[in-house]
PDB file of N, CA and C in Angstrom:
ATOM      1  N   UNK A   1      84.669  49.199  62.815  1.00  0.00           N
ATOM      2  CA  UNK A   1      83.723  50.285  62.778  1.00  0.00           C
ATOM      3  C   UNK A   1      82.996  50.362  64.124  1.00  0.00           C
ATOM      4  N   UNK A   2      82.686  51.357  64.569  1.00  0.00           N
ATOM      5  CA  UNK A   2      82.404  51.560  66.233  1.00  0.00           C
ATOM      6  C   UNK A   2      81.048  52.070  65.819  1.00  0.00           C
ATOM      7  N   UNK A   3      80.269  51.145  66.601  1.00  0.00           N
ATOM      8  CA  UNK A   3      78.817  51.264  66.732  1.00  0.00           C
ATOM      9  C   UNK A   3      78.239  52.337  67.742  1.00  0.00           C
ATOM     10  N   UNK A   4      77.620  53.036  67.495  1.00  0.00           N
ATOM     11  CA  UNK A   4      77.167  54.564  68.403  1.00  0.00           C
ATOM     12  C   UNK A   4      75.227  53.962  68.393  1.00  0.00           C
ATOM     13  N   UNK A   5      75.006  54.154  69.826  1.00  0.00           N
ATOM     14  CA  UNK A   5      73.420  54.160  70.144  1.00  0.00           C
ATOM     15  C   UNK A   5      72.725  54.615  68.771  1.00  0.00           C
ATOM     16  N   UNK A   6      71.450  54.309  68.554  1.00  0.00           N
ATOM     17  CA  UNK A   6      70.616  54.967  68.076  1.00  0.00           C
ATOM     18  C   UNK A   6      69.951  56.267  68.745  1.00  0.00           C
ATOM     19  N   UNK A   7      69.741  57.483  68.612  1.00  0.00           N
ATOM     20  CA  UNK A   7      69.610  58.288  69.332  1.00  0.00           C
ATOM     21  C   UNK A   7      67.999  58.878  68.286  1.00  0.00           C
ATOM     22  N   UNK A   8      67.438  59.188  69.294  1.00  0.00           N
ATOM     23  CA  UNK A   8      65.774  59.791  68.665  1.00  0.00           C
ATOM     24  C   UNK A   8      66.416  61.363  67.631  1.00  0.00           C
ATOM     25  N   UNK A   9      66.054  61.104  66.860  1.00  0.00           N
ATOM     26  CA  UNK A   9      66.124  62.395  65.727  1.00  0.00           C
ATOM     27  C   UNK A   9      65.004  63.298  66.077  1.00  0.00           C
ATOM     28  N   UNK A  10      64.857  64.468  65.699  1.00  0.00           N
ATOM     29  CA  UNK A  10      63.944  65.547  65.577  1.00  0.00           C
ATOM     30  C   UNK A  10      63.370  65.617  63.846  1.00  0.00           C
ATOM     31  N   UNK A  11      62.537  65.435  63.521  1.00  0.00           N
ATOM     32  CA  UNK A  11      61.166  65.550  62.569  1.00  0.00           C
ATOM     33  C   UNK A  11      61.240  67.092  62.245  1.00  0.00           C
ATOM     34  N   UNK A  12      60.769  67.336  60.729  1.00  0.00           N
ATOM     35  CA  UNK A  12      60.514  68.833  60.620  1.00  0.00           C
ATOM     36  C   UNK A  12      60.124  69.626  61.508  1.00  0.00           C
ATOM     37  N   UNK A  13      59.002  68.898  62.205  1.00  0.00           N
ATOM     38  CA  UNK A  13      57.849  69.559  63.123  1.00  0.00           C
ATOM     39  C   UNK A  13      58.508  69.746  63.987  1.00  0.00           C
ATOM     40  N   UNK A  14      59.362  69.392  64.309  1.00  0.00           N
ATOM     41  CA  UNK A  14      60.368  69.183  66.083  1.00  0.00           C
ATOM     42  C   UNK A  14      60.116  68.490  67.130  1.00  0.00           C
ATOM     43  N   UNK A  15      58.701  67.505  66.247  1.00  0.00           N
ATOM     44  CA  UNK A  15      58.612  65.981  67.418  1.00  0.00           C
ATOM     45  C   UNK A  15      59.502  65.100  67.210  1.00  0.00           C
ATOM     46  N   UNK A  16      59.759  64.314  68.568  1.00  0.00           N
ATOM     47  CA  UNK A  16      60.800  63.676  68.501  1.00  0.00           C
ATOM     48  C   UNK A  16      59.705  61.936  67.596  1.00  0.00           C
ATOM     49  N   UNK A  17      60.833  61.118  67.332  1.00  0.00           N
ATOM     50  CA  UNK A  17      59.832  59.556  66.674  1.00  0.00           C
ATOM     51  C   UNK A  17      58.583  59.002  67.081  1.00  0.00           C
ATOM     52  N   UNK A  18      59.754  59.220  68.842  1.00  0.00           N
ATOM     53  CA  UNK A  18      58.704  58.564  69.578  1.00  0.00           C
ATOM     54  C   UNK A  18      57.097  58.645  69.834  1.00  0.00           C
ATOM     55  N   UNK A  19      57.712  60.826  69.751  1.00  0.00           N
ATOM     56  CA  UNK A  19      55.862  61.095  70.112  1.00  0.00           C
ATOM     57  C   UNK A  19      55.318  60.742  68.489  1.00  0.00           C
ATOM     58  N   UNK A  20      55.496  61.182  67.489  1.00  0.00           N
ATOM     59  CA  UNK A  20      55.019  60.115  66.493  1.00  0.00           C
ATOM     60  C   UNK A  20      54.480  58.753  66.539  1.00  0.00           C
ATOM     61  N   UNK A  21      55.054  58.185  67.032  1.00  0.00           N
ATOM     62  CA  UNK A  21      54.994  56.626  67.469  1.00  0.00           C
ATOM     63  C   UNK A  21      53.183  56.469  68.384  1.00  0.00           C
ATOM     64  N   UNK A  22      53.532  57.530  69.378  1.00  0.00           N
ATOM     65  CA  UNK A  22      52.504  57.474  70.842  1.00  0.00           C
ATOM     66  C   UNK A  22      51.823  57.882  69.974  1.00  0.00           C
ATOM     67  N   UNK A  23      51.395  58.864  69.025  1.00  0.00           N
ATOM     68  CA  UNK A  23      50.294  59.905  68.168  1.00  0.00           C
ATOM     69  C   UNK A  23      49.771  58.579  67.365  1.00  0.00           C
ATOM     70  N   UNK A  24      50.715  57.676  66.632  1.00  0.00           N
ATOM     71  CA  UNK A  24      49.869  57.155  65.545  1.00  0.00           C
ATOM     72  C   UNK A  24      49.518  55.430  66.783  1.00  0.00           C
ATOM     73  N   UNK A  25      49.514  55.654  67.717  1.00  0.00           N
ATOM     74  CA  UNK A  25      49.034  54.495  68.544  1.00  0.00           C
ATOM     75  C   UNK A  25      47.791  54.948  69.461  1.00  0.00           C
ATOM     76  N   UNK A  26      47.837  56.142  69.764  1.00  0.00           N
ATOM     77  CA  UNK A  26      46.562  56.607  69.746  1.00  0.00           C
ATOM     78  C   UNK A  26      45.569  57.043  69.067  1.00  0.00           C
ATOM     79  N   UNK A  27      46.202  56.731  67.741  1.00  0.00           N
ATOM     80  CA  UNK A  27      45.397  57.096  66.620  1.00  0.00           C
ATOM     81  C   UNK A  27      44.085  56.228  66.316  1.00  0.00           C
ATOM     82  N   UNK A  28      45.166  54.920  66.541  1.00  0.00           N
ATOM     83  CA  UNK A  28      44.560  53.667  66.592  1.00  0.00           C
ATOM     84  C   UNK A  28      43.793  53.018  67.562  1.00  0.00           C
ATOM     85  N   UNK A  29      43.851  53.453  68.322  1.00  0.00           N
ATOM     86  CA  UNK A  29      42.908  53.533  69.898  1.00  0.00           C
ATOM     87  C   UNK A  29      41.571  54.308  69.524  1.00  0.00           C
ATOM     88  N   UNK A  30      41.644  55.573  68.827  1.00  0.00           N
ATOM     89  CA  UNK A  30      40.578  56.826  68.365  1.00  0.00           C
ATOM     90  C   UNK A  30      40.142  55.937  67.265  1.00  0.00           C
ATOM     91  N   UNK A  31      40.453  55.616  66.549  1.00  0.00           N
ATOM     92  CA  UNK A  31      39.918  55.006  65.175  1.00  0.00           C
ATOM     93  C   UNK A  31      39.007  53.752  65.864  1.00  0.00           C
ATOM     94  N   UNK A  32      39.718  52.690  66.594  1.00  0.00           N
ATOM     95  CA  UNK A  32      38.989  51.497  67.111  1.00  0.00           C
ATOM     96  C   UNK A  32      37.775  52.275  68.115  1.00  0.00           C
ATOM     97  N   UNK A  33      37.989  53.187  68.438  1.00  0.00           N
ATOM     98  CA  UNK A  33      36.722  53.316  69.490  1.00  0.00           C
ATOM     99  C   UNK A  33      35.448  53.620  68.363  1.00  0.00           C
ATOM    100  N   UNK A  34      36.041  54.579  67.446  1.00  0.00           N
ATOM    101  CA  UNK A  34      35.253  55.614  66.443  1.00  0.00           C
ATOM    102  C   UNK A  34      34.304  53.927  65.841  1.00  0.00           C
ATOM    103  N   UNK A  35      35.145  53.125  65.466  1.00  0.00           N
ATOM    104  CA  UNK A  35      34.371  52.598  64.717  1.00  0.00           C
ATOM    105  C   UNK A  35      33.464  51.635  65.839  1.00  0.00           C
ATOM    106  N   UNK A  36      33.779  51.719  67.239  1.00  0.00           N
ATOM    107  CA  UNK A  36      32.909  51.021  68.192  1.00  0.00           C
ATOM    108  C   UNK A  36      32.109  51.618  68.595  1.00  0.00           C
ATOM    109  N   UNK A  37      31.897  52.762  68.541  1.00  0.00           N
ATOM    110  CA  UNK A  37      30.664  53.897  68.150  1.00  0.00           C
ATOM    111  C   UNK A  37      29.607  54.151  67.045  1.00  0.00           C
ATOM    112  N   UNK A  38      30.247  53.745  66.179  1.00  0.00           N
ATOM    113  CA  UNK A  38      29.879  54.203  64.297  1.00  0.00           C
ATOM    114  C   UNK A  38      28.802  52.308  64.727  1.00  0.00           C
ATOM    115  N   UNK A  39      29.466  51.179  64.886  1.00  0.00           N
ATOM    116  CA  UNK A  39      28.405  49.838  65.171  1.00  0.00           C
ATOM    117  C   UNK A  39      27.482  50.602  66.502  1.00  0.00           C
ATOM    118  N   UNK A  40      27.579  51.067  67.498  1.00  0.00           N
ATOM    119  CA  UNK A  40      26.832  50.956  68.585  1.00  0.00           C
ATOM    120  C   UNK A  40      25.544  52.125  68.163  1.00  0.00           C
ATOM    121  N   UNK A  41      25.929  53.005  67.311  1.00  0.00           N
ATOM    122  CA  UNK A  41      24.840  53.712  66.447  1.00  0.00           C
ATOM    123  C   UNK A  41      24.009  53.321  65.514  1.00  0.00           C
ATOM    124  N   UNK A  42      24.620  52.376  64.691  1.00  0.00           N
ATOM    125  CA  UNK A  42      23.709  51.954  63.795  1.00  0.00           C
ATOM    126  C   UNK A  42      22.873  50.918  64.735  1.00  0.00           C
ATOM    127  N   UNK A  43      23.680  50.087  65.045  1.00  0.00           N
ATOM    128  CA  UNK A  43      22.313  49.231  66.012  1.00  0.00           C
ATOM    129  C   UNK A  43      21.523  49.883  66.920  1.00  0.00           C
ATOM    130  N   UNK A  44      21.653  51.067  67.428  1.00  0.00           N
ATOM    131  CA  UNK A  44      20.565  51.988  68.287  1.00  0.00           C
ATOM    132  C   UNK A  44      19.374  52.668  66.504  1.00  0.00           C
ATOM    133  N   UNK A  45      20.068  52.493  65.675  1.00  0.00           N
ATOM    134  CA  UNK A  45      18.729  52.866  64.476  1.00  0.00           C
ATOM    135  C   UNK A  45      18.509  51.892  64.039  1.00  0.00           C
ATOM    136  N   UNK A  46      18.783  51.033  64.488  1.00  0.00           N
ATOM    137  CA  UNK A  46      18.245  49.671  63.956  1.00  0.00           C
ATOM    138  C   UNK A  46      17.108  49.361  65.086  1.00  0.00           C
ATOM    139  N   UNK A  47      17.613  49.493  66.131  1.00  0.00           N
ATOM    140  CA  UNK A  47      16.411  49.247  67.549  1.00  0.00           C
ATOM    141  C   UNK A  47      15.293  50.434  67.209  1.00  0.00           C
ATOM    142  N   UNK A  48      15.617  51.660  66.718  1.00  0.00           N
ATOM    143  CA  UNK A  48      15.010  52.805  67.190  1.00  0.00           C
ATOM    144  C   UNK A  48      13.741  52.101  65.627  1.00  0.00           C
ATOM    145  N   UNK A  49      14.165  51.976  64.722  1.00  0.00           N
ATOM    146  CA  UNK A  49      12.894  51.178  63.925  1.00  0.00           C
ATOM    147  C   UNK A  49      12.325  50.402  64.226  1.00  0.00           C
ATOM    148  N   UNK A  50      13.295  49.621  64.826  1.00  0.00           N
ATOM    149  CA  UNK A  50      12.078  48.135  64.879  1.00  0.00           C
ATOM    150  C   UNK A  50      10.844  48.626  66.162  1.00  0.00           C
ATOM    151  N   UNK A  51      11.520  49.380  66.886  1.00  0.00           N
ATOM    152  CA  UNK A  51      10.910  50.158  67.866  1.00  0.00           C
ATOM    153  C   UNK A  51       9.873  51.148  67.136  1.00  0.00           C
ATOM    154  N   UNK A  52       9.775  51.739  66.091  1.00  0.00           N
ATOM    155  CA  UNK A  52       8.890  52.552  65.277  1.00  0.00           C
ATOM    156  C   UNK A  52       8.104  51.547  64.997  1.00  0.00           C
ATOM    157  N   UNK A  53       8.331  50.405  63.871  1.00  0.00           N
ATOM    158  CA  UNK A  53       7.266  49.474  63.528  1.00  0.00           C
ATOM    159  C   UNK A  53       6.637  49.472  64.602  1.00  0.00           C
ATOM    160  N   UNK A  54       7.001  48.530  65.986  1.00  0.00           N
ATOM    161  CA  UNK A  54       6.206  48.385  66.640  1.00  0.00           C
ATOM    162  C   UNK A  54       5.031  49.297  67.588  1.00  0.00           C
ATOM    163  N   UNK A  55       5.410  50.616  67.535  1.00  0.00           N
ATOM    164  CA  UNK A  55       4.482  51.589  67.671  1.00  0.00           C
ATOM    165  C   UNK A  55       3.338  51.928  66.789  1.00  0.00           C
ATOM    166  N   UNK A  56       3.453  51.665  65.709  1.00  0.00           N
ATOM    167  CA  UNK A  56       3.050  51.843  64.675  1.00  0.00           C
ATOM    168  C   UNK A  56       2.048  50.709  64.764  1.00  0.00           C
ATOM    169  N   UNK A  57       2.336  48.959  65.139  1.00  0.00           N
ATOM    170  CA  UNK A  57       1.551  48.698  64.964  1.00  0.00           C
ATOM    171  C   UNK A  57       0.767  48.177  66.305  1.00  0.00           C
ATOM    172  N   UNK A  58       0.885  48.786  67.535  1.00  0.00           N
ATOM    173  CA  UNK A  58       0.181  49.116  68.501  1.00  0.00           C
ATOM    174  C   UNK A  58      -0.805  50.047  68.143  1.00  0.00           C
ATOM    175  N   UNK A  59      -0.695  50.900  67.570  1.00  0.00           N
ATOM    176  CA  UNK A  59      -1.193  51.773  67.045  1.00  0.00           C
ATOM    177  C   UNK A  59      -2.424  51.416  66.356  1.00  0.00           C
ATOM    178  N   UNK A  60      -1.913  50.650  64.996  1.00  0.00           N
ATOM    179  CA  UNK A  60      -3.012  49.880  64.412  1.00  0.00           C
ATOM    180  C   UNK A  60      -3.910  48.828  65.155  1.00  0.00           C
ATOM    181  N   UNK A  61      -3.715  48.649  65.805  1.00  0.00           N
ATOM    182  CA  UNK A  61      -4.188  47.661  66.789  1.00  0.00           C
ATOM    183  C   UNK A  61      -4.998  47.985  67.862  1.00  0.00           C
ATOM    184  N   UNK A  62      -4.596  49.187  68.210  1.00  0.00           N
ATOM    185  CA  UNK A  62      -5.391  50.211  69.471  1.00  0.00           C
ATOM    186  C   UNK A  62      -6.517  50.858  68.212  1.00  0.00           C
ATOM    187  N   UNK A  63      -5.976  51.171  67.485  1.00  0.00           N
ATOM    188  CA  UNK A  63      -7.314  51.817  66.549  1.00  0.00           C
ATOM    189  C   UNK A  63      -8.190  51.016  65.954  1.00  0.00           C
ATOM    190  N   UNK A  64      -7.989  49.834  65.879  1.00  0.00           N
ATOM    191  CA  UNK A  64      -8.982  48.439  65.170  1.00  0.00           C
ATOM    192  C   UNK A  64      -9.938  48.089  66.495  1.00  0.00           C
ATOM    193  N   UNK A  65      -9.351  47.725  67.833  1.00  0.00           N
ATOM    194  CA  UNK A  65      -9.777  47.785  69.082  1.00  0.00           C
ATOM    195  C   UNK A  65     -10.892  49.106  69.485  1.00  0.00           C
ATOM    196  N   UNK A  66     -10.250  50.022  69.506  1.00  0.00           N
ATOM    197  CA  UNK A  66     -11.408  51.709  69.409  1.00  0.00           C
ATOM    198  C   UNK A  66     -12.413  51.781  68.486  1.00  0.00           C
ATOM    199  N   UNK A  67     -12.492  51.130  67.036  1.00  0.00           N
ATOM    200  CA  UNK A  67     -13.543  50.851  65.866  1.00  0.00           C
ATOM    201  C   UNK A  67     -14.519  49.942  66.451  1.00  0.00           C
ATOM    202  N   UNK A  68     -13.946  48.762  66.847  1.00  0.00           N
ATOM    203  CA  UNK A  68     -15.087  47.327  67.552  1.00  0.00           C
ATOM    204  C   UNK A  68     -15.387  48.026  68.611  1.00  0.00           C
ATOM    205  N   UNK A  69     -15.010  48.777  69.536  1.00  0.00           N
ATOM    206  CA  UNK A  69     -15.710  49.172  70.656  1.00  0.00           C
ATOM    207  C   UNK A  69     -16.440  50.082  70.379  1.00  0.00           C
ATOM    208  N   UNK A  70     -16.659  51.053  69.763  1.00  0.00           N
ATOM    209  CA  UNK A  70     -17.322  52.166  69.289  1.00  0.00           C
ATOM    210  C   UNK A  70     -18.575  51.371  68.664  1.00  0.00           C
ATOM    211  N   UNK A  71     -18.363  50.486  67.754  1.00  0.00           N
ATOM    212  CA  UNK A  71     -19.372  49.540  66.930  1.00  0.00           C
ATOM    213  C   UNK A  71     -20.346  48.863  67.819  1.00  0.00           C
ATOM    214  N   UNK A  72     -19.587  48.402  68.757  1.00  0.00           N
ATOM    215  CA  UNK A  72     -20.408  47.753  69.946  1.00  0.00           C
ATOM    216  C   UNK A  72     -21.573  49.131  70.802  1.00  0.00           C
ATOM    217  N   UNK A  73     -21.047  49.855  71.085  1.00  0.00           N
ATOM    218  CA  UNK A  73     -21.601  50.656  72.069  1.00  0.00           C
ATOM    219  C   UNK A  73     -22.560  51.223  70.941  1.00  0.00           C
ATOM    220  N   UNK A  74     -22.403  51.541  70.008  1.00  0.00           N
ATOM    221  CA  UNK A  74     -23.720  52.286  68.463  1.00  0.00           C
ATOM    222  C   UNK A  74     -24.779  51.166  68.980  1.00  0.00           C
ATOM    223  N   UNK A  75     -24.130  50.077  68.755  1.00  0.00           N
ATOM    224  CA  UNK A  75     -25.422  48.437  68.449  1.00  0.00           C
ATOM    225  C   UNK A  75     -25.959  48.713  69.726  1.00  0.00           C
ATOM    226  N   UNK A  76     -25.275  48.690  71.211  1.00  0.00           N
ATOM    227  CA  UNK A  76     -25.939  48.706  72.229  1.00  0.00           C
ATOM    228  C   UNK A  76     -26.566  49.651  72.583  1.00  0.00           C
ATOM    229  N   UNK A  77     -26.304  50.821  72.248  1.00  0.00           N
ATOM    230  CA  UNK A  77     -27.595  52.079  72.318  1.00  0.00           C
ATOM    231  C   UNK A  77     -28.133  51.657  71.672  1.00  0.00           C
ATOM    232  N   UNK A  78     -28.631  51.502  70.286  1.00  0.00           N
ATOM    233  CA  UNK A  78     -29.684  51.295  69.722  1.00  0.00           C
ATOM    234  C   UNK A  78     -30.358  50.702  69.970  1.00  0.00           C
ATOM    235  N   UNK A  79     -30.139  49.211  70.783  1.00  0.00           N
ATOM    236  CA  UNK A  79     -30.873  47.905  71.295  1.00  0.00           C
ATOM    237  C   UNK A  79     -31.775  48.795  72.683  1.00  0.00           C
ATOM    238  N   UNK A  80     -30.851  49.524  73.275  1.00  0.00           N
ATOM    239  CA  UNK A  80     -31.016  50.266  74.633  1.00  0.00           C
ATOM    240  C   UNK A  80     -32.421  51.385  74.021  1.00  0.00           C
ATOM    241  N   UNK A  81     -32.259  52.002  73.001  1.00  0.00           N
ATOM    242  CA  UNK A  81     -33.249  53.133  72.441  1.00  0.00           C
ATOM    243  C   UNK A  81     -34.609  52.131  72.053  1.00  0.00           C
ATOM    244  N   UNK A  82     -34.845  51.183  71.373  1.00  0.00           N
ATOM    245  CA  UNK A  82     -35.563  49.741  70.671  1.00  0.00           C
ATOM    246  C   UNK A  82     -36.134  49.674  72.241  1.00  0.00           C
ATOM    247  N   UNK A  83     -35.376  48.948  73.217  1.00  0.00           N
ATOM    248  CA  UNK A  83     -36.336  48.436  74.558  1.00  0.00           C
ATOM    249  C   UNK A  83     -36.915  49.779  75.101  1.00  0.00           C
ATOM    250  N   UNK A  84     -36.259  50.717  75.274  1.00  0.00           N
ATOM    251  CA  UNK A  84     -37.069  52.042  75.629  1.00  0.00           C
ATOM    252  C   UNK A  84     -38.524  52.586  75.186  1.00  0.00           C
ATOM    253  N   UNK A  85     -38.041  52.041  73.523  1.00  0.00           N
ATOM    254  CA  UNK A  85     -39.659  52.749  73.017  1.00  0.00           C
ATOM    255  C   UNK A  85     -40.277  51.545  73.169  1.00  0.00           C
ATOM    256  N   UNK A  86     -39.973  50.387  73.474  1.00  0.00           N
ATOM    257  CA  UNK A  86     -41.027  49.319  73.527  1.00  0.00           C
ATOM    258  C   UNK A  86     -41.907  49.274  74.984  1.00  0.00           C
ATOM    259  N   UNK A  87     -40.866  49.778  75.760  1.00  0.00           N
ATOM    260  CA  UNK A  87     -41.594  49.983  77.001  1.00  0.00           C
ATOM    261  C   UNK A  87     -42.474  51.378  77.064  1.00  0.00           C
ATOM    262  N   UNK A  88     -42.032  52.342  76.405  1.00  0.00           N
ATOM    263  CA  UNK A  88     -42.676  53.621  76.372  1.00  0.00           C
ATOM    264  C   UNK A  88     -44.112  53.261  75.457  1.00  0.00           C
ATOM    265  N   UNK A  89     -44.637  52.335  74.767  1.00  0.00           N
ATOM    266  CA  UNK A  89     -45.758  52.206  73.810  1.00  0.00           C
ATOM    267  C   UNK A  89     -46.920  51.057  74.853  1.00  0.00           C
TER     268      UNK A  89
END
């Protein structure tokens, strides 16, 4: 029996195997990136929260800071208004 090459066939579509072959190997190239995208996103919303908390509690912290200073400066006018009229009498 006489052996004849394998020769590339034509597909319904009229691609030959090969580009089949190249399509589903770049498929796999698109898929591996997709999902090296799909991780590099979630960890940018994972940063982008922890990054919220921490605004959030700068925040709280700048506003607890703005309360004691405000508290301070009331007490020290008043002490400031107190020596005024003591000197004014």
């Amino acid at each position: 029996m006489e052996q004849r090459p394998i020769q590339e066939s034509n597909t319904p579509s009229g691609d030959s195997i090969t580009n089949h072959q190249q399509v589903i190997g770049y498929m796999g190239v698109l898929i591996n990136q997709n999902n090296a995208l799909r991780q590099q996103n979630s960890n940018l919303f994972e940063e982008l929260d922890r990054l919220r908390l921490e605004i959030v509690q700068q925040q709280t912290n700048y506003d607890k800071l703005l309360q004691k200073t405000l508290c301070n400066l009331a007490t020290t006018n008043d002490k400031l208004k107190n020596q005024l009229n003591d000197c004014q009498q």
